[in-house]
Protein backbone atom coordinates (compact mmCIF):
# COMPACT_ATOMS: atom_id res chain seq x y z
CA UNK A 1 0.59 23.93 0.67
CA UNK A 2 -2.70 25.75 -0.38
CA UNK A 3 -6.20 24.91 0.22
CA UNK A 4 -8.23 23.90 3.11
CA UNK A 5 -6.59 20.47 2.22
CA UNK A 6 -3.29 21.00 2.80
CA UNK A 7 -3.62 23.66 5.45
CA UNK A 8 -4.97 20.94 7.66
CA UNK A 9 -1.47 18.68 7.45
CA UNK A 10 1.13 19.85 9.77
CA UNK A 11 3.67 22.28 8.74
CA UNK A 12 6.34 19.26 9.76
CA UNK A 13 4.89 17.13 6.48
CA UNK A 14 3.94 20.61 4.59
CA UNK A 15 8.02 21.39 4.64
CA UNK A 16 10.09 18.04 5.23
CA UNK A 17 8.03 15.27 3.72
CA UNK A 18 7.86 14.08 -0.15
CA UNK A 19 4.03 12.71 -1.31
CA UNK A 20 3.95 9.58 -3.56
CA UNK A 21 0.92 9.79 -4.84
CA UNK A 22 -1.69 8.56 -8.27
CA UNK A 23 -1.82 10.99 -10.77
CA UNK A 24 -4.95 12.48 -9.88
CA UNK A 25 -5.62 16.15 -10.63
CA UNK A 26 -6.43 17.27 -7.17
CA UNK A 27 -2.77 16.67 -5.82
CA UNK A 28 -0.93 19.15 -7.80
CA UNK A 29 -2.75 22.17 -6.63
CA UNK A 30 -1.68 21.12 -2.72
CA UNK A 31 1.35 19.51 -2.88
CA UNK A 32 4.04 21.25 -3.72
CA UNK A 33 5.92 20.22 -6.91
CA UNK A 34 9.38 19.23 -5.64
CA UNK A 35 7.85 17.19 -3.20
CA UNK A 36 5.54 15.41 -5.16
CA UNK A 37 6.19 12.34 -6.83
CA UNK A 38 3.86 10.37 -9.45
CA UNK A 39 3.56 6.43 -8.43
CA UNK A 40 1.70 3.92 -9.79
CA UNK A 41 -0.83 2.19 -7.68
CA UNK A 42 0.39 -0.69 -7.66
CA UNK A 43 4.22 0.39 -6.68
CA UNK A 44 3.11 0.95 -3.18
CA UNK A 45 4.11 3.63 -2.60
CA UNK A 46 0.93 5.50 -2.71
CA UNK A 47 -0.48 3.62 0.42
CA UNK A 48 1.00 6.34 2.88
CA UNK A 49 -1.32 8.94 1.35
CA UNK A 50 -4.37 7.11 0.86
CA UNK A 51 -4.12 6.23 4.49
CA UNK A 52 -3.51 9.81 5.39
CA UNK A 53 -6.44 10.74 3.69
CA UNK A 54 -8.76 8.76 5.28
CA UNK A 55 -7.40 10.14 8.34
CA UNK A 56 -7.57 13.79 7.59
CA UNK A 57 -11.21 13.55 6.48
């Protein structure tokens, strides 16, 4: 993962986790592409990441 962002989230997420997130812009250059998958808000899915977030700000 690159950026400030993503060096803050623990290598254990950074190599063994996949990220459901929105489609905004801001994901794709710190998530890595095979473990980043598009959801739609209202799936659910993307409540995990919004909540981790929060918590890494």
């Amino acid at each position: 993962m690159l950026k400030s962002y993503g060096k803050k989230i623990p290598k254990r997420y950074q190599e063994n986790s996949v990220f459901y997130t929105d489609d905004w812009d801001a994901y794709k250059g710190v998530i890595p592409e095979k473990q980043h998958i598009v959801a739609d808000k209202k799936s659910g899915k993307t409540n995990i990441i919004e909540r981790f977030d929060c918590t890494m700000r």
